[in-house]
C-alpha atoms as a PDB file:
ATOM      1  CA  UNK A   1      12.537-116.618 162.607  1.00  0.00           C
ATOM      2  CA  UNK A   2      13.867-113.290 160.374  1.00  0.00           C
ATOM      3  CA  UNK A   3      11.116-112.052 158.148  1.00  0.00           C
ATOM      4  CA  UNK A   4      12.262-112.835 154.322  1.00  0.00           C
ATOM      5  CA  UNK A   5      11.176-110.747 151.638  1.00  0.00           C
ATOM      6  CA  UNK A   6      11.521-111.895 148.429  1.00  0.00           C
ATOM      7  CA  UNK A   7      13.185-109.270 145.908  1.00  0.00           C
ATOM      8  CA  UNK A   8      13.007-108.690 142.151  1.00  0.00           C
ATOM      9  CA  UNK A   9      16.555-108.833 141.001  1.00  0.00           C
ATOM     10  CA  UNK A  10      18.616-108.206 137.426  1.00  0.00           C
ATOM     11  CA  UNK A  11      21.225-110.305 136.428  1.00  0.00           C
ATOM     12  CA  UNK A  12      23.531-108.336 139.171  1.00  0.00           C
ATOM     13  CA  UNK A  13      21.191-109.836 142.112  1.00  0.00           C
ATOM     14  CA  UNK A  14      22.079-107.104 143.928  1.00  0.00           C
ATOM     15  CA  UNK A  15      20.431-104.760 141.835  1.00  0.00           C
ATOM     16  CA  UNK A  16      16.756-104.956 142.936  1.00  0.00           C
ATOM     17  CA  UNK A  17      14.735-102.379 140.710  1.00  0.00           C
ATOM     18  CA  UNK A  18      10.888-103.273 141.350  1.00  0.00           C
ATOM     19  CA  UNK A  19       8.470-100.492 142.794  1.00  0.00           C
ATOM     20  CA  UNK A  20       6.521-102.430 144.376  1.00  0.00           C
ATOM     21  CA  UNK A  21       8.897-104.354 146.469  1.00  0.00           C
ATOM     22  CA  UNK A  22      10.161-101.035 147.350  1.00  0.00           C
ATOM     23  CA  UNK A  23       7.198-100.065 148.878  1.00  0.00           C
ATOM     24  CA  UNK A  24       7.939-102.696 151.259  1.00  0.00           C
ATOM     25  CA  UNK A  25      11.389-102.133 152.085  1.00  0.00           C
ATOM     26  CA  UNK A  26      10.202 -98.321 153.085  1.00  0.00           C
ATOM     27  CA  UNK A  27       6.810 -99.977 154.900  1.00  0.00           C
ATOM     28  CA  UNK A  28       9.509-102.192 156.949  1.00  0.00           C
ATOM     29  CA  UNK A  29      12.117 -99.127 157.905  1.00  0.00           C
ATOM     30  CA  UNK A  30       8.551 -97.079 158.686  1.00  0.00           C
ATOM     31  CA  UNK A  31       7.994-100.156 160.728  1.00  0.00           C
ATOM     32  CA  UNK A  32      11.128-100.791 162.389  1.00  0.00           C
ATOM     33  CA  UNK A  33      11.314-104.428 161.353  1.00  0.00           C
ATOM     34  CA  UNK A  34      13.941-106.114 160.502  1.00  0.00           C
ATOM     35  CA  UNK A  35      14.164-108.220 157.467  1.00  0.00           C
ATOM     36  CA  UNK A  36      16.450-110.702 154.816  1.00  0.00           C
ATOM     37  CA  UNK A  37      15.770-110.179 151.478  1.00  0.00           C
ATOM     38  CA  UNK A  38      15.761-113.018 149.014  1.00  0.00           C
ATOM     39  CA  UNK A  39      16.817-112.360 145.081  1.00  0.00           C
ATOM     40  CA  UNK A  40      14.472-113.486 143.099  1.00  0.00           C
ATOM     41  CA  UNK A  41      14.115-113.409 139.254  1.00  0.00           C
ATOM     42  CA  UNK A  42      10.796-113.566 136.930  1.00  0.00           C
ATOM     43  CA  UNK A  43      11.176-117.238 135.589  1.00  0.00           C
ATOM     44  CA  UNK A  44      12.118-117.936 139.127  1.00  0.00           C
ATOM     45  CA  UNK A  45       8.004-118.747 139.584  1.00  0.00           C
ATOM     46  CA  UNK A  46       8.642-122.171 141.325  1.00  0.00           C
ATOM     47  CA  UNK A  47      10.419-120.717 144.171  1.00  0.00           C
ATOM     48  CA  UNK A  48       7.368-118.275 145.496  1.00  0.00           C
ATOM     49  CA  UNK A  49       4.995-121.288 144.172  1.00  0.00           C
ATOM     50  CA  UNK A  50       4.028-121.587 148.005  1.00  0.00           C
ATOM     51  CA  UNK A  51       2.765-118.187 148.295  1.00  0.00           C
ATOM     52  CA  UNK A  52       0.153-119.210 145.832  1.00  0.00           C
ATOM     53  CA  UNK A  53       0.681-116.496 142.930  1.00  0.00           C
ATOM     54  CA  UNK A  54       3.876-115.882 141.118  1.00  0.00           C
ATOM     55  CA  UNK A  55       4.717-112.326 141.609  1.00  0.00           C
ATOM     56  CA  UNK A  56       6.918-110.311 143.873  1.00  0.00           C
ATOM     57  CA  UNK A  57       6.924-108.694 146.857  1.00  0.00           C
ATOM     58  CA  UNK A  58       6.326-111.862 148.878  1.00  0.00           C
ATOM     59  CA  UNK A  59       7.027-111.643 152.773  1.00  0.00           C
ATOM     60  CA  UNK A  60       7.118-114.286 155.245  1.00  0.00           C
ATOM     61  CA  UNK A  61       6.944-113.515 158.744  1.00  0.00           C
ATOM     62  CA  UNK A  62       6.906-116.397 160.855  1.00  0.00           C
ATOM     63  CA  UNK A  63       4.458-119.088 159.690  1.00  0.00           C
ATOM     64  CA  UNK A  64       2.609-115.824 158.019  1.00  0.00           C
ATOM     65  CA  UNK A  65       2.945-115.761 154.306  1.00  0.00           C
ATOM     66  CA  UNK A  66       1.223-112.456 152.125  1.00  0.00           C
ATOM     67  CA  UNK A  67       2.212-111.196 148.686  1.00  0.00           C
ATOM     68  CA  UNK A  68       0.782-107.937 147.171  1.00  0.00           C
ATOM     69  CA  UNK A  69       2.256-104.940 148.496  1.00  0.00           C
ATOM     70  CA  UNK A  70      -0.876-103.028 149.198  1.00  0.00           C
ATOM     71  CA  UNK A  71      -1.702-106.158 151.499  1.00  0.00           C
ATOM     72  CA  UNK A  72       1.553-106.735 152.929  1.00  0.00           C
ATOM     73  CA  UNK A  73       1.203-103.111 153.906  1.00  0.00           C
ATOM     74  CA  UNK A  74      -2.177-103.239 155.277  1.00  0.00           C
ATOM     75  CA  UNK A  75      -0.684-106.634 157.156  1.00  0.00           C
ATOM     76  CA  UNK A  76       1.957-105.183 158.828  1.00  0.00           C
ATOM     77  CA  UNK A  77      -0.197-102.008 160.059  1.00  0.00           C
ATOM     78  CA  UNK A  78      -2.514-104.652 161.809  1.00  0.00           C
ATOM     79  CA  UNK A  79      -0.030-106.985 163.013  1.00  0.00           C
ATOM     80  CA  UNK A  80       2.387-103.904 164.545  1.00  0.00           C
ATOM     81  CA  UNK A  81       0.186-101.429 166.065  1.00  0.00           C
ATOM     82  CA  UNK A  82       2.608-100.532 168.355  1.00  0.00           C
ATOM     83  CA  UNK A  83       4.936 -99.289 165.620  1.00  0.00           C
ATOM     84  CA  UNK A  84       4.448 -96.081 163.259  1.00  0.00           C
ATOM     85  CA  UNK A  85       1.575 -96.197 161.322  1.00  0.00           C
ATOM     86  CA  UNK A  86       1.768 -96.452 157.595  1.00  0.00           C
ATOM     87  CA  UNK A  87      -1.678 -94.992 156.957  1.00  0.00           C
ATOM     88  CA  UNK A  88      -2.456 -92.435 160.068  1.00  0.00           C
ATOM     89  CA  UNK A  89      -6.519 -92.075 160.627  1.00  0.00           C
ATOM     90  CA  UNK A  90      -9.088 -93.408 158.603  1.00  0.00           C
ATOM     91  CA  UNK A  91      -9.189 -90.136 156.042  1.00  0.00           C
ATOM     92  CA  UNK A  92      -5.331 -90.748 155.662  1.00  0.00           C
ATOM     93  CA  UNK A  93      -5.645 -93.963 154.265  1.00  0.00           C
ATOM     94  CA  UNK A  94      -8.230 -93.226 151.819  1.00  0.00           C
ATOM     95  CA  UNK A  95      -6.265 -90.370 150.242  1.00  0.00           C
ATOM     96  CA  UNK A  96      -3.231 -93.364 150.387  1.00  0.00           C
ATOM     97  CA  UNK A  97      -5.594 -95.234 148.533  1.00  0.00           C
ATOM     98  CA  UNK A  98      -6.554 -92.219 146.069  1.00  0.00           C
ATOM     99  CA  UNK A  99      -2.269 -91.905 145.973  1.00  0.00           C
ATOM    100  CA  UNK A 100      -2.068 -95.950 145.081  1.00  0.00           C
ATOM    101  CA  UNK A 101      -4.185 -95.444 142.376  1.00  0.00           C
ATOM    102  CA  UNK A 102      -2.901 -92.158 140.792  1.00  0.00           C
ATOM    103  CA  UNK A 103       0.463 -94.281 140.566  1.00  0.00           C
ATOM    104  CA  UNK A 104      -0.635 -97.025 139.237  1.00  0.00           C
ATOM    105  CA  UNK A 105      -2.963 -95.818 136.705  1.00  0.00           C
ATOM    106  CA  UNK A 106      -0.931 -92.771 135.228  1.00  0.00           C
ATOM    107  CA  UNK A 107       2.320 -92.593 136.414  1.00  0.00           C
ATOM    108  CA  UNK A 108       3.450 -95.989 135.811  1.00  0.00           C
ATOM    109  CA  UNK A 109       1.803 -96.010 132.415  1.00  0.00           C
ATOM    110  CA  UNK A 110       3.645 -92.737 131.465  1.00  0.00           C
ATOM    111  CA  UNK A 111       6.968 -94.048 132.831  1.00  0.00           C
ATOM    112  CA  UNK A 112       6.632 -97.772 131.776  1.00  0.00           C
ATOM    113  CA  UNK A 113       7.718 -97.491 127.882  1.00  0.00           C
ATOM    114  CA  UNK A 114      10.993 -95.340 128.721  1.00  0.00           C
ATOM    115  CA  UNK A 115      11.947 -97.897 131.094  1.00  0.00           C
ATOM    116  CA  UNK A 116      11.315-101.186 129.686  1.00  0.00           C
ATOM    117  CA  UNK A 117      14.206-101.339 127.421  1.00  0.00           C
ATOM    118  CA  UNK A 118      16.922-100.142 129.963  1.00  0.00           C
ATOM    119  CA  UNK A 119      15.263-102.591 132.422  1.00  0.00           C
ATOM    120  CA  UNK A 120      15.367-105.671 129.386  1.00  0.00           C
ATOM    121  CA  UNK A 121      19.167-105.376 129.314  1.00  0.00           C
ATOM    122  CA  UNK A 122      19.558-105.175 133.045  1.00  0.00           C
ATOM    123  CA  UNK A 123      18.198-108.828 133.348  1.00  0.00           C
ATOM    124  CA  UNK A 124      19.691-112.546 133.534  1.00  0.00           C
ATOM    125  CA  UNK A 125      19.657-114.281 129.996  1.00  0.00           C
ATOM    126  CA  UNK A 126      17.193-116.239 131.890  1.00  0.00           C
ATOM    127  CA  UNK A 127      14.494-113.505 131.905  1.00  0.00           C
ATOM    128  CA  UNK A 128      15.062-111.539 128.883  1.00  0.00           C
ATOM    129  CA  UNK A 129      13.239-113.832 126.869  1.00  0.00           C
ATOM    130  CA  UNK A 130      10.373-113.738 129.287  1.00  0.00           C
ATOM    131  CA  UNK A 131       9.672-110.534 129.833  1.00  0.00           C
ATOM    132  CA  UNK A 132      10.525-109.839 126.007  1.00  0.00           C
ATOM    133  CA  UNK A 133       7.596-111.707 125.147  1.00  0.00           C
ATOM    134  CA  UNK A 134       5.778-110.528 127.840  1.00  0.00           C
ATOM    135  CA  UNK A 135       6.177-107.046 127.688  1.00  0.00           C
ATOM    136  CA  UNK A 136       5.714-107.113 123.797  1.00  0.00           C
ATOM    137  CA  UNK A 137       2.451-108.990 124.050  1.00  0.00           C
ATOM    138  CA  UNK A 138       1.604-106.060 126.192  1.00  0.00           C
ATOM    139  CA  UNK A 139       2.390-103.035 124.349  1.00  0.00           C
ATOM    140  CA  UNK A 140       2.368-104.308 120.848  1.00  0.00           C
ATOM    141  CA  UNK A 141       5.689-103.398 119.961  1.00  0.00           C
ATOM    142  CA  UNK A 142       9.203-104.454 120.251  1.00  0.00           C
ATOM    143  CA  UNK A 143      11.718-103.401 123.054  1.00  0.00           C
ATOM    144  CA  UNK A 144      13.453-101.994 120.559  1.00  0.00           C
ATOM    145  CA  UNK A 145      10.753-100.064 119.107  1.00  0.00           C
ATOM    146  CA  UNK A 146       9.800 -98.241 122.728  1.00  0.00           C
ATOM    147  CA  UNK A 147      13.878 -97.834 122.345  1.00  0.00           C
ATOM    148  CA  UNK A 148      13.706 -96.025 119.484  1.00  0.00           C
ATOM    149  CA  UNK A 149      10.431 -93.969 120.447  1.00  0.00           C
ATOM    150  CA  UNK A 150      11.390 -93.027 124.022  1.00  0.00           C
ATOM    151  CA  UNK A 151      11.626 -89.225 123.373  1.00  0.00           C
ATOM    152  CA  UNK A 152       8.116 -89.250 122.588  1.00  0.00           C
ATOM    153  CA  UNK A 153       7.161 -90.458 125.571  1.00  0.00           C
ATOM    154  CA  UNK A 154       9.358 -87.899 127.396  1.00  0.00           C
ATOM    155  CA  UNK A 155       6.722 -85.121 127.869  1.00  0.00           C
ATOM    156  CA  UNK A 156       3.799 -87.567 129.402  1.00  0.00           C
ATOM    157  CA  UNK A 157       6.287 -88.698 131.985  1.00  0.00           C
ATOM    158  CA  UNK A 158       7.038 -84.997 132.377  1.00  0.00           C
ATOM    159  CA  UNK A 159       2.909 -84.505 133.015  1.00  0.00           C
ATOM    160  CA  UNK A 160       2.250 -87.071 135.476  1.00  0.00           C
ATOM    161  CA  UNK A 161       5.313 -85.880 137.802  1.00  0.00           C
ATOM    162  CA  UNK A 162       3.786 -82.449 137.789  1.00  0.00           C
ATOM    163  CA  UNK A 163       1.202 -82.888 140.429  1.00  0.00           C
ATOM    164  CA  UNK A 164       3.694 -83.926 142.558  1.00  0.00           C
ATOM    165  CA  UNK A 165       5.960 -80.842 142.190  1.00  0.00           C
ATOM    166  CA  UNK A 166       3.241 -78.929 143.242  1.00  0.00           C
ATOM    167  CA  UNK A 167       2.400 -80.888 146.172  1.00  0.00           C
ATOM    168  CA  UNK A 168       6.257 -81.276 147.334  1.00  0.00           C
ATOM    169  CA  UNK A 169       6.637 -77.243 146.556  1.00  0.00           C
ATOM    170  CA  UNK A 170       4.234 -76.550 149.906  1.00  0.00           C
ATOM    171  CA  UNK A 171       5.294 -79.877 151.886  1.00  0.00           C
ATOM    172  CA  UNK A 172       7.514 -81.872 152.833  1.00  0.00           C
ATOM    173  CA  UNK A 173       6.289 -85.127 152.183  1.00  0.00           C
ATOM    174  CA  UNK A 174       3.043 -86.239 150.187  1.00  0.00           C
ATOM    175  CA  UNK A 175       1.789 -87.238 154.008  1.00  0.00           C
ATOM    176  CA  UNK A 176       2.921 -83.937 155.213  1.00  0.00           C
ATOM    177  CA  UNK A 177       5.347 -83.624 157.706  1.00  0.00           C
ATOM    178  CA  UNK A 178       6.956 -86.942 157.672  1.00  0.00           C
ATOM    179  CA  UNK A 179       6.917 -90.028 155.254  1.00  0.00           C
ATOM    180  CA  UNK A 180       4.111 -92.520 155.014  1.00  0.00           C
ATOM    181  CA  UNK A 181       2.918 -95.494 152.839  1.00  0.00           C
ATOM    182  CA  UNK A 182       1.461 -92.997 150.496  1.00  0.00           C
ATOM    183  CA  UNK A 183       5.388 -91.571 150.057  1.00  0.00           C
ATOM    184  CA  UNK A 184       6.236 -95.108 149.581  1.00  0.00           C
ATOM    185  CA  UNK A 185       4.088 -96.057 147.132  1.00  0.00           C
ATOM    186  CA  UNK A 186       4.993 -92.818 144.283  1.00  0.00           C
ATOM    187  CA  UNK A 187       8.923 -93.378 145.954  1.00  0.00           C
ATOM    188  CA  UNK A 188       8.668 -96.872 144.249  1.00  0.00           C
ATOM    189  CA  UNK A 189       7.907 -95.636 141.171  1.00  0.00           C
ATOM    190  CA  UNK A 190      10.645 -93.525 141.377  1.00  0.00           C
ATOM    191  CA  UNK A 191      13.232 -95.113 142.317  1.00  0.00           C
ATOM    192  CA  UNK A 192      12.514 -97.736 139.561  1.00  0.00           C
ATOM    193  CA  UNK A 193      12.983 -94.953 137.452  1.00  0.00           C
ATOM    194  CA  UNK A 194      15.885 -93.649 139.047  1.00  0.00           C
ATOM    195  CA  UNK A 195      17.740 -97.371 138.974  1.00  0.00           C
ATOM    196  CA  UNK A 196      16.665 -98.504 135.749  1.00  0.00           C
ATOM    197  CA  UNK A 197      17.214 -96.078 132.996  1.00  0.00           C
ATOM    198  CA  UNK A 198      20.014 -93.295 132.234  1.00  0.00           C
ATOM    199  CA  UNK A 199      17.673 -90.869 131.170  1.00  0.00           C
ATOM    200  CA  UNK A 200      17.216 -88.058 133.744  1.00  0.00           C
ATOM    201  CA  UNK A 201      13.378 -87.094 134.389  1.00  0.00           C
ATOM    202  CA  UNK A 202      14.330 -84.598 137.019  1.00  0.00           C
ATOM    203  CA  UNK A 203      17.475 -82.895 137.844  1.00  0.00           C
ATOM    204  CA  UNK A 204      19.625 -82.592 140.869  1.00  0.00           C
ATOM    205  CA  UNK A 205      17.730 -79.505 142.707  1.00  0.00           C
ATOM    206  CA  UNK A 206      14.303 -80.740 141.151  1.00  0.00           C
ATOM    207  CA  UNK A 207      12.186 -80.874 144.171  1.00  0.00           C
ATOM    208  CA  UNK A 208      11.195 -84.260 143.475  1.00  0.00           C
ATOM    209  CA  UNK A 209      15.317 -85.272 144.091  1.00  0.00           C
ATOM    210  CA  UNK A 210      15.259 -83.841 147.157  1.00  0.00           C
ATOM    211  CA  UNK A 211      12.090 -85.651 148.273  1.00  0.00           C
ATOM    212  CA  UNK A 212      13.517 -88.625 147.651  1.00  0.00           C
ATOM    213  CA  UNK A 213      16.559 -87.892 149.246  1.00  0.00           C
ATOM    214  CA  UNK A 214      14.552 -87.541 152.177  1.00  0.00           C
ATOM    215  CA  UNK A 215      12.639 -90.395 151.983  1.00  0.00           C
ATOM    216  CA  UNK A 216      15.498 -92.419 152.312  1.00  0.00           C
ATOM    217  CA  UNK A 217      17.580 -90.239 155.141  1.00  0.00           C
ATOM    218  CA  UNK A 218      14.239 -90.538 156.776  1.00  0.00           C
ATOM    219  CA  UNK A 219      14.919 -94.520 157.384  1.00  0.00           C
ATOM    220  CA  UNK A 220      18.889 -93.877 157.569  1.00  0.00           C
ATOM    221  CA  UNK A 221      18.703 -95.748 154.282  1.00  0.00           C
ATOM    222  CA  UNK A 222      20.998 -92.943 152.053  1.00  0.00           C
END
């Protein structure tokens, strides 16, 4: 049986935006597992019901079912040895770990408020009113109102991407000489960025553009 990996989608359910599931997509190229994915939208809660949460990345492989991508990640470095490793040695996969964090804790958060509204008119009519409310019970403001703000939140965005300037400007990848999880994790983040809104946060020769580039040439994915 293909492994399925269920995929946030817009209203084009084609267009799959969510970091997170990215993460796995890189984790399976890394891998060298092949995979179907599976659009799937945020009211769509009933169809991942038997994964026993209702949130997205969920993979099945086989009669193996795991959602969260840190432990879908940690999953498929124990179930495919024999395959690159995601993490490397032990101290690797701490720093991934210290990386994981750092993402989720201040880059997200500095990226999140530009890209909610672009991402609100991306969806099906079916979601918008979901993740409106959502979103708004979240932030305590409109969509509109992080619209109408998003220049302010320009230069934080501009902050958090600065330690990761430096650390492309003396390496190739934030693992070093190749890509690993820890590339896939702040690549997520990214590319959500990248996919989602029309404002640029980097520009064509930034290094952080040609990192990703390379990402994705790295897993013949451009």
């Amino acid at each position: 049986m293909k492994r399925k990996l269920y995929d946030l989608a817009a209203a084009d359910p084609s267009f799959r935006f969510s970091p997170y599931c990215w993460r796995i997509k890189l984790a399976l190229a890394h891998k060298n597992l092949s995979y179907d994915t599976i659009p799937w939208h945020f009211t769509d809660k009933d169809a991942i019901a038997f994964s026993g949460q209702d949130k997205v990345p969920v993979l099945v492989d086989g009669k193996t079912t795991i959602s969260d991508s840190q432990k879908i990640a940690e999953y498929l470095e124990a179930t495919y040895p024999n395959e690159a490793s995601l993490f490397g040695d032990v101290q690797a996969q701490a720093i991934t770990m210290f990386v994981k964090h750092w993402a989720e804790s201040t880059l997200h958060p500095a990226l999140t408020k530009i890209l909610l509204p672009a991402i609100f008119k991306r969806l099906a009519p079916k979601d918008q009113d979901y993740f409106r409310a959502t979103r708004e019970a979240v932030y305590g403001m409109s969509i509109e109102a992080m619209e109408a703000k998003r220049d302010t939140y320009l230069p934080a965005a501009q902050a958090a991407l600065e330690p990761l300037r430096r650390t492309l400007g003396g390496q190739d990848f934030i693992a070093g000489i190749a890509p690993a999880f820890a590339d896939h994790i702040v690549f997520g983040a990214l590319q959500w960025a990248s996919l989602t809104t029309p404002v640029a946060l980097w520009s064509a020769d930034d290094v952080i553009a040609s990192w990703m580039r390379a990402v994705l040439a790295a897993y013949d994915l451009v």
